[in-house]
PDB file of N, CA and C in Angstrom:
ATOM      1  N   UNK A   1       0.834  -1.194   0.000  1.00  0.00           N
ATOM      2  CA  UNK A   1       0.000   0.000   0.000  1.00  0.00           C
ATOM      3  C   UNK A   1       0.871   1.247   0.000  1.00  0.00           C
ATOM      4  N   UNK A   2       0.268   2.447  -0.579  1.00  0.00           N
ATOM      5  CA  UNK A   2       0.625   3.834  -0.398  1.00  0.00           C
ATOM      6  C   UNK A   2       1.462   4.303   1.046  1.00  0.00           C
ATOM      7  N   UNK A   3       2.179   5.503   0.835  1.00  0.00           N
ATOM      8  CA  UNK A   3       2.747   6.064   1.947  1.00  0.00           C
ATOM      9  C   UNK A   3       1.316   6.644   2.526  1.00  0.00           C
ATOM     10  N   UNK A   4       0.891   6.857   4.147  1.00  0.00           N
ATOM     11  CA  UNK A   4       0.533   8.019   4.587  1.00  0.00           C
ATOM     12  C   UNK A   4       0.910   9.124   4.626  1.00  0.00           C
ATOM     13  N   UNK A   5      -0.197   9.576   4.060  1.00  0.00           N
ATOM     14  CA  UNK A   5       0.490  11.595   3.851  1.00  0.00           C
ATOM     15  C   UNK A   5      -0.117  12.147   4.920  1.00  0.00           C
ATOM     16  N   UNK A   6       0.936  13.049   5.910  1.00  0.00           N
ATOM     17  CA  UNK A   6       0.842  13.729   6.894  1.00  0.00           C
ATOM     18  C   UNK A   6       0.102  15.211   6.726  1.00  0.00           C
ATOM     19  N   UNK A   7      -0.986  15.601   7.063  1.00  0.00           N
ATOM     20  CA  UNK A   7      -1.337  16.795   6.755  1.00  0.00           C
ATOM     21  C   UNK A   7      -1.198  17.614   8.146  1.00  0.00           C
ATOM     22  N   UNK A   8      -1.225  19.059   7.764  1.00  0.00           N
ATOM     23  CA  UNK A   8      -0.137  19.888   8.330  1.00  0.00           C
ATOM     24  C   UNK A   8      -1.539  21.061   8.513  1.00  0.00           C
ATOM     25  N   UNK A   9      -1.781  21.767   9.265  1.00  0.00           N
ATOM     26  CA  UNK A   9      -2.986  23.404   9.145  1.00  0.00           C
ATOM     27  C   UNK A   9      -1.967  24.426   8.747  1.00  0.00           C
ATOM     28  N   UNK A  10      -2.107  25.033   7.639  1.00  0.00           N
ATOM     29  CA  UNK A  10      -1.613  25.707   7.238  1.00  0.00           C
ATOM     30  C   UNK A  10      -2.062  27.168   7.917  1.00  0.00           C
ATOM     31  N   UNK A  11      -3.235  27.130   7.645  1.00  0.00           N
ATOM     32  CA  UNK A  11      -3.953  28.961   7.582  1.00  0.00           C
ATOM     33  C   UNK A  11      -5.752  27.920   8.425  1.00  0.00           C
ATOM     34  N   UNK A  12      -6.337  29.282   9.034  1.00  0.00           N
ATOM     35  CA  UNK A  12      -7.735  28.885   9.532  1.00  0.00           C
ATOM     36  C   UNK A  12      -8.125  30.310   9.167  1.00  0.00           C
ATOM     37  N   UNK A  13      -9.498  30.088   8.495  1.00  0.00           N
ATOM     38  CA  UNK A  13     -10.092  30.749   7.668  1.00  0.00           C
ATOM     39  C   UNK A  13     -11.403  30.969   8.635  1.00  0.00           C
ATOM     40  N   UNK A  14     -12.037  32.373   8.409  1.00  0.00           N
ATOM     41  CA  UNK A  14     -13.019  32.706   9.108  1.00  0.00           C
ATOM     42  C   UNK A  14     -14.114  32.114   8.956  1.00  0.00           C
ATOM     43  N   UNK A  15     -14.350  31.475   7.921  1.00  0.00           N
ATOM     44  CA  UNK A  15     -15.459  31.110   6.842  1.00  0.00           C
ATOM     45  C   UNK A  15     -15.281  30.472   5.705  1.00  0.00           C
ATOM     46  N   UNK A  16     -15.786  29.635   5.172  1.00  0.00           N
ATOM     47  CA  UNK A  16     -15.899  28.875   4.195  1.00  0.00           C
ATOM     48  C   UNK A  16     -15.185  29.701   2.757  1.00  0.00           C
ATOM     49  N   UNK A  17     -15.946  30.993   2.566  1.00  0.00           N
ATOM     50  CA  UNK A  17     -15.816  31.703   1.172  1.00  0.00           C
ATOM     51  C   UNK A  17     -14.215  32.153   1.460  1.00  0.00           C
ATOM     52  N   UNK A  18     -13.920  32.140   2.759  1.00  0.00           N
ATOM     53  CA  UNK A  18     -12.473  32.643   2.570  1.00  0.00           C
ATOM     54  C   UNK A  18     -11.256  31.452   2.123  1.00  0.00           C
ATOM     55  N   UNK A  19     -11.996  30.195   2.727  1.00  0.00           N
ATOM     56  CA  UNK A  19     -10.965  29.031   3.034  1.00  0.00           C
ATOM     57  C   UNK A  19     -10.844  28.682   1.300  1.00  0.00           C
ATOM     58  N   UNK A  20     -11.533  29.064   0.524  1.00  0.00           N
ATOM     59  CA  UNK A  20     -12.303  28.524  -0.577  1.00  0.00           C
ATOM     60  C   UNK A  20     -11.348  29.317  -1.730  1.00  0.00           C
ATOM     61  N   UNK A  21     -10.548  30.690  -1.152  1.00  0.00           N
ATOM     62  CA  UNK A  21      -9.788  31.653  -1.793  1.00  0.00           C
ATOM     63  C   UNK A  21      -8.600  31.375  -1.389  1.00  0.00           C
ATOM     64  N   UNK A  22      -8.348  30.855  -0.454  1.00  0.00           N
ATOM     65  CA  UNK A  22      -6.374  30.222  -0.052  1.00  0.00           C
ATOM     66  C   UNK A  22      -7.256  28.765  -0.481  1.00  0.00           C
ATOM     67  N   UNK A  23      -7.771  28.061  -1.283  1.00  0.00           N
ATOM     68  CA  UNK A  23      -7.993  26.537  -1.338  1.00  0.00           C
ATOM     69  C   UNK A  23      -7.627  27.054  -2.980  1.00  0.00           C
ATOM     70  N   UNK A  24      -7.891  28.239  -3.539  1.00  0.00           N
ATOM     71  CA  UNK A  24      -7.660  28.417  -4.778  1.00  0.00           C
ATOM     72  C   UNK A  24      -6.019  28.428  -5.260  1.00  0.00           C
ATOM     73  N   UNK A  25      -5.460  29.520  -4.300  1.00  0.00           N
ATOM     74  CA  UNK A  25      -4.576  29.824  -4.121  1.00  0.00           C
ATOM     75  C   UNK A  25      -3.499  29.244  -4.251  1.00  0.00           C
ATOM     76  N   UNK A  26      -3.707  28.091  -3.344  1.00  0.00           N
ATOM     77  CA  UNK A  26      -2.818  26.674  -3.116  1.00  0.00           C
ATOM     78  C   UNK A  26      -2.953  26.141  -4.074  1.00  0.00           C
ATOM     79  N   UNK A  27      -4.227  25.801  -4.759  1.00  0.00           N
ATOM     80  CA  UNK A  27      -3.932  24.789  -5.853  1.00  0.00           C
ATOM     81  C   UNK A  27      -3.896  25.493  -6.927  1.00  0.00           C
ATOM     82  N   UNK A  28      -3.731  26.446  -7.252  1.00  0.00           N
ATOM     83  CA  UNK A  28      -3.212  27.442  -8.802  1.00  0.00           C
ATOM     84  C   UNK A  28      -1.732  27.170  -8.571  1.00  0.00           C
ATOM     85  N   UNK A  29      -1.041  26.994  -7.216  1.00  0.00           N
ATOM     86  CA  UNK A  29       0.587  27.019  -7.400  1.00  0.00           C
ATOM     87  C   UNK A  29       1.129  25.591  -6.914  1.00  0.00           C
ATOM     88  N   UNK A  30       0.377  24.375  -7.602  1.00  0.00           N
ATOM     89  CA  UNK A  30       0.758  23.123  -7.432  1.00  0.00           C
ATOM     90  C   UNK A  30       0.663  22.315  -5.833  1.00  0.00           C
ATOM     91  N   UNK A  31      -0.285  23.067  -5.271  1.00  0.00           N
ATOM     92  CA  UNK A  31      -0.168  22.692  -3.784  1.00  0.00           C
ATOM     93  C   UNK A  31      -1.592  21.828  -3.455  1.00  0.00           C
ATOM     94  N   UNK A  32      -1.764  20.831  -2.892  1.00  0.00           N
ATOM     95  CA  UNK A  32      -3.044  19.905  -3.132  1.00  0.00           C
ATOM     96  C   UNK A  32      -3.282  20.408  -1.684  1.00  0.00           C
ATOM     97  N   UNK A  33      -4.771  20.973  -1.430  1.00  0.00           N
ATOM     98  CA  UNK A  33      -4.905  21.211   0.170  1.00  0.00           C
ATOM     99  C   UNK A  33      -6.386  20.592   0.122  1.00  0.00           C
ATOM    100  N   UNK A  34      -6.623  20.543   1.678  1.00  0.00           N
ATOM    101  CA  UNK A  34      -8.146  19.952   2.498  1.00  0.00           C
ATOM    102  C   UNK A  34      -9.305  20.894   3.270  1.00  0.00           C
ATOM    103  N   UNK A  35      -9.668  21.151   3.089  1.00  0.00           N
ATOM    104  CA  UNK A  35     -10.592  22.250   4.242  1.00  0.00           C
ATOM    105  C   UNK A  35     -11.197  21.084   4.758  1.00  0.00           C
ATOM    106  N   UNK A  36     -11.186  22.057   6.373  1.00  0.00           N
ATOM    107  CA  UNK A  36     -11.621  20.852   7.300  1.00  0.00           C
ATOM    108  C   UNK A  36     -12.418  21.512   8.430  1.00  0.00           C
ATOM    109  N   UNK A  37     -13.640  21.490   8.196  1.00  0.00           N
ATOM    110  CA  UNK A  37     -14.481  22.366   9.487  1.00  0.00           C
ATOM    111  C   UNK A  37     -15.240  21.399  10.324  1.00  0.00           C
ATOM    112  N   UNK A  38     -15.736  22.021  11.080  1.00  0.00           N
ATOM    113  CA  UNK A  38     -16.489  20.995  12.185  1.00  0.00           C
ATOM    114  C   UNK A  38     -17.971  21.074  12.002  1.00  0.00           C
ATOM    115  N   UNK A  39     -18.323  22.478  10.937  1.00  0.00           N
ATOM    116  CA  UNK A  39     -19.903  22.401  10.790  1.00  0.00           C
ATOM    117  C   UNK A  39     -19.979  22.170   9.158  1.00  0.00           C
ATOM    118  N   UNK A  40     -20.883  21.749   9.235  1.00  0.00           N
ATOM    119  CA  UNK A  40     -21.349  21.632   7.563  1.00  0.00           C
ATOM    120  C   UNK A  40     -21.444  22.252   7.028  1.00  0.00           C
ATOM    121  N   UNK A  41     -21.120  22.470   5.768  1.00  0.00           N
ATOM    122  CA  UNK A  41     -20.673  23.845   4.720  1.00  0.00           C
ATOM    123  C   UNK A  41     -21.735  24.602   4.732  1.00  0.00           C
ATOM    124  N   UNK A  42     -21.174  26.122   4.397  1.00  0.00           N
ATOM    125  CA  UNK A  42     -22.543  27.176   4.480  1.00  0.00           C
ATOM    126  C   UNK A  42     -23.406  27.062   5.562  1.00  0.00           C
ATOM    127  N   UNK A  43     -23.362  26.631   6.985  1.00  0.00           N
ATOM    128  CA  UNK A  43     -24.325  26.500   7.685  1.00  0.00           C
ATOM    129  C   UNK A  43     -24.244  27.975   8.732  1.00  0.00           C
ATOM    130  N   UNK A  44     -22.899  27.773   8.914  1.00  0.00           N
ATOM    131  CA  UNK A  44     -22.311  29.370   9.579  1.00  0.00           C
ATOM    132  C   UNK A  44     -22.085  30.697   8.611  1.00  0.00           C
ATOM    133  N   UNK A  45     -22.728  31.615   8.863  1.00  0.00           N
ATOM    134  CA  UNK A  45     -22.457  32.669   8.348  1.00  0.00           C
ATOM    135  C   UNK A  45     -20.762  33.366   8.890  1.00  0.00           C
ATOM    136  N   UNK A  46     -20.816  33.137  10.360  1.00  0.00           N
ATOM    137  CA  UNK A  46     -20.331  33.632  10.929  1.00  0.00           C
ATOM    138  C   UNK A  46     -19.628  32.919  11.820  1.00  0.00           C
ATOM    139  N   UNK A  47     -18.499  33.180  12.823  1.00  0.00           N
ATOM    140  CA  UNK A  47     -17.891  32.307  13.608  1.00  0.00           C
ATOM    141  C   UNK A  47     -18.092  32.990  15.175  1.00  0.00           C
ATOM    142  N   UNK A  48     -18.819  31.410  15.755  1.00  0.00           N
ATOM    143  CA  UNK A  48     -19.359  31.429  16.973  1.00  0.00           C
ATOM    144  C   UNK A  48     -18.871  29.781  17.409  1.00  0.00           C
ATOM    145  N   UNK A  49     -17.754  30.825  18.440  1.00  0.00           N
ATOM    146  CA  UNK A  49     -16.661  29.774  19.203  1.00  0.00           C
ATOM    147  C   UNK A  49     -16.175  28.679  18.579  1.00  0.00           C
ATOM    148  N   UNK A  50     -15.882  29.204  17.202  1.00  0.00           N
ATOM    149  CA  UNK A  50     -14.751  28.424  16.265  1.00  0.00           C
ATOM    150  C   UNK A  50     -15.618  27.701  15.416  1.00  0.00           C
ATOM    151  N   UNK A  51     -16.452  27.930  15.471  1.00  0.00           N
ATOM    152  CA  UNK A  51     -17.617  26.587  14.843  1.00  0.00           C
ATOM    153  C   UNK A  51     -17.655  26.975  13.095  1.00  0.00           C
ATOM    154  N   UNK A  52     -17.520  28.408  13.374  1.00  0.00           N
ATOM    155  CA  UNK A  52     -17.526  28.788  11.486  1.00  0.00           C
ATOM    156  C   UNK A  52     -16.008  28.635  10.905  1.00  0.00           C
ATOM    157  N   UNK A  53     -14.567  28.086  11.432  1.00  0.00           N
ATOM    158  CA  UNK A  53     -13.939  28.218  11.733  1.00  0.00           C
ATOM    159  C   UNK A  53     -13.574  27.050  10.288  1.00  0.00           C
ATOM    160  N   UNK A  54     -12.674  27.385   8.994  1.00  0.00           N
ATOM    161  CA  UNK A  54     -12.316  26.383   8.450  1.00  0.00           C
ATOM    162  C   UNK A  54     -10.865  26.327   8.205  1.00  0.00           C
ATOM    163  N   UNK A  55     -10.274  25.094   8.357  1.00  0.00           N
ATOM    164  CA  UNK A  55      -8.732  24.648   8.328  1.00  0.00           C
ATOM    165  C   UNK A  55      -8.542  24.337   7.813  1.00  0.00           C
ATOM    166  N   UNK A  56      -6.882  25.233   6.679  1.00  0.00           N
ATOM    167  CA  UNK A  56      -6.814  24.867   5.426  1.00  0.00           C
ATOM    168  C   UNK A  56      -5.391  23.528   5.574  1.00  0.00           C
ATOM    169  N   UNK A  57      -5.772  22.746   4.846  1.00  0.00           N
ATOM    170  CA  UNK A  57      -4.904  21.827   6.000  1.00  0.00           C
ATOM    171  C   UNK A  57      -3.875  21.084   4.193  1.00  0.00           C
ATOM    172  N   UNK A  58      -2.831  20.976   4.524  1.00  0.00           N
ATOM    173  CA  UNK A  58      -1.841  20.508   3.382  1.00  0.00           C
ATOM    174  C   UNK A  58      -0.590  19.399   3.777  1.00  0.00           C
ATOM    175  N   UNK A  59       0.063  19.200   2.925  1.00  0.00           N
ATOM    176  CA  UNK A  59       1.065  18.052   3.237  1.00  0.00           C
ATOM    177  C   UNK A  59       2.393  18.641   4.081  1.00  0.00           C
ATOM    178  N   UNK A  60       2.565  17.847   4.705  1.00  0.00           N
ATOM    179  CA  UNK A  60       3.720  18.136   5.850  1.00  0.00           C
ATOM    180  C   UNK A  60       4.792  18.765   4.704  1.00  0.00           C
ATOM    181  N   UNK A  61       5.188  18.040   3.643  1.00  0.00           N
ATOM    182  CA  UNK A  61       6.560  18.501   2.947  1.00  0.00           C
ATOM    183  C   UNK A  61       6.003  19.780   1.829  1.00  0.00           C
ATOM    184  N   UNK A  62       4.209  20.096   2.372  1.00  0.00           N
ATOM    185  CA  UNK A  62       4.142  21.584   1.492  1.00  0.00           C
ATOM    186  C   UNK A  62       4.296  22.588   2.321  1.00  0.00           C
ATOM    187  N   UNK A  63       3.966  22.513   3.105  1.00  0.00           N
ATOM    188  CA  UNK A  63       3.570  23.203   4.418  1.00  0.00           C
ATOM    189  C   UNK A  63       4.153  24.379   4.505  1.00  0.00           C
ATOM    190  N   UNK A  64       5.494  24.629   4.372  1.00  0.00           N
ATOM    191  CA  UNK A  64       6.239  26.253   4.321  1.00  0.00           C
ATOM    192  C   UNK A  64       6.084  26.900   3.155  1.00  0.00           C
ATOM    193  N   UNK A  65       6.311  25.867   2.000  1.00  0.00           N
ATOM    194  CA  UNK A  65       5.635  26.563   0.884  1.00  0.00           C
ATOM    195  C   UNK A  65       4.358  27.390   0.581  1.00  0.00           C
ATOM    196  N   UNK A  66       3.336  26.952   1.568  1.00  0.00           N
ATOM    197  CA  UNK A  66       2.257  26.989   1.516  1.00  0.00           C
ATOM    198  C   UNK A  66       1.834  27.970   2.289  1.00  0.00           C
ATOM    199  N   UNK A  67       2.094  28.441   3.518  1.00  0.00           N
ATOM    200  CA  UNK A  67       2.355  29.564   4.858  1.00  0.00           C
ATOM    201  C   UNK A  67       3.180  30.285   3.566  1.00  0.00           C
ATOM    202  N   UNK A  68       4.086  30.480   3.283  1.00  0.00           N
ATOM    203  CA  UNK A  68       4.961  31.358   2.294  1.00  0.00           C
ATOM    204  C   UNK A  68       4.136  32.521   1.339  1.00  0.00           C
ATOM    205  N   UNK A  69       3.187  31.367   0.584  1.00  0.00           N
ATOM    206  CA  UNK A  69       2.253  31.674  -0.691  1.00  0.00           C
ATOM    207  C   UNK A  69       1.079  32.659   0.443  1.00  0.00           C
ATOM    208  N   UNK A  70       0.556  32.010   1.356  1.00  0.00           N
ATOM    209  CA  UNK A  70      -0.417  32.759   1.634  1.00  0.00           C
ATOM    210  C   UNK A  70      -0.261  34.452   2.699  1.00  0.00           C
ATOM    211  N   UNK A  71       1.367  34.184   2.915  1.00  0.00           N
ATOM    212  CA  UNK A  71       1.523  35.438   3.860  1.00  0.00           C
ATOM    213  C   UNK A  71       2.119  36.350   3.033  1.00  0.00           C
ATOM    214  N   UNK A  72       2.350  36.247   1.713  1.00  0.00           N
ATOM    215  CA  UNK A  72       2.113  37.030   0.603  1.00  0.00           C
ATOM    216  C   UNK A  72       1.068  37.877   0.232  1.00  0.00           C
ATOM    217  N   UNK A  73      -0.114  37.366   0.102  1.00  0.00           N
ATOM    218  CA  UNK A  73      -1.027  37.097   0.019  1.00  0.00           C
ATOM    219  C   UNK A  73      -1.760  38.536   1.145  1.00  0.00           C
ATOM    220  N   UNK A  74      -1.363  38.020   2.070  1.00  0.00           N
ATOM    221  CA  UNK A  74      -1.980  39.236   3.450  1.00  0.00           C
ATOM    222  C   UNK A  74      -1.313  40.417   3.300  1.00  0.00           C
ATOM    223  N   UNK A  75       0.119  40.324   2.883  1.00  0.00           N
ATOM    224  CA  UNK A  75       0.462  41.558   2.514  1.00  0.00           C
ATOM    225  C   UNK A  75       0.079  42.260   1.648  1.00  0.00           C
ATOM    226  N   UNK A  76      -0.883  41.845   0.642  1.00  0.00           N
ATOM    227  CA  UNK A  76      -0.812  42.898  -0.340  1.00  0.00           C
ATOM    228  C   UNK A  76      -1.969  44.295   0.344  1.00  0.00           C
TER     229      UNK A  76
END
């Protein structure tokens, strides 16, 4: 069988529509990522005690690459 691939939280996103713009992000520059929330999509508008809360989550050996691309990103 396959290696296990270690995934890593890169960035936590306020909301879905944001996680959905670093999920673009990542994969326009060869980076395969996961969003990973605890409520079911679109159910939170908003984040109430982490619950709207989505984790953009990637491979251990992307992981700096990936923090790199997106703190670019905040700077502009």
């Amino acid at each position: 069988m396959g290696k296990t691939m270690k995934l890593v939280e890169v960035y936590r996103a306020i909301g879905e529509a944001e996680a959905l713009i670093i999920k673009s992000l990542l994969e326009s520059n060869d980076i395969p990522c996961l969003l990973k929330s605890h409520a079911a999509p679109s159910v939170h508008v908003f984040t109430v005690d982490g619950m709207g809360e989505v984790k953009v989550m990637v491979s251990e050996s992307k992981a700096e690459e990936a923090r790199s691309l997106i703190g670019e990103q905040d700077s502009v």
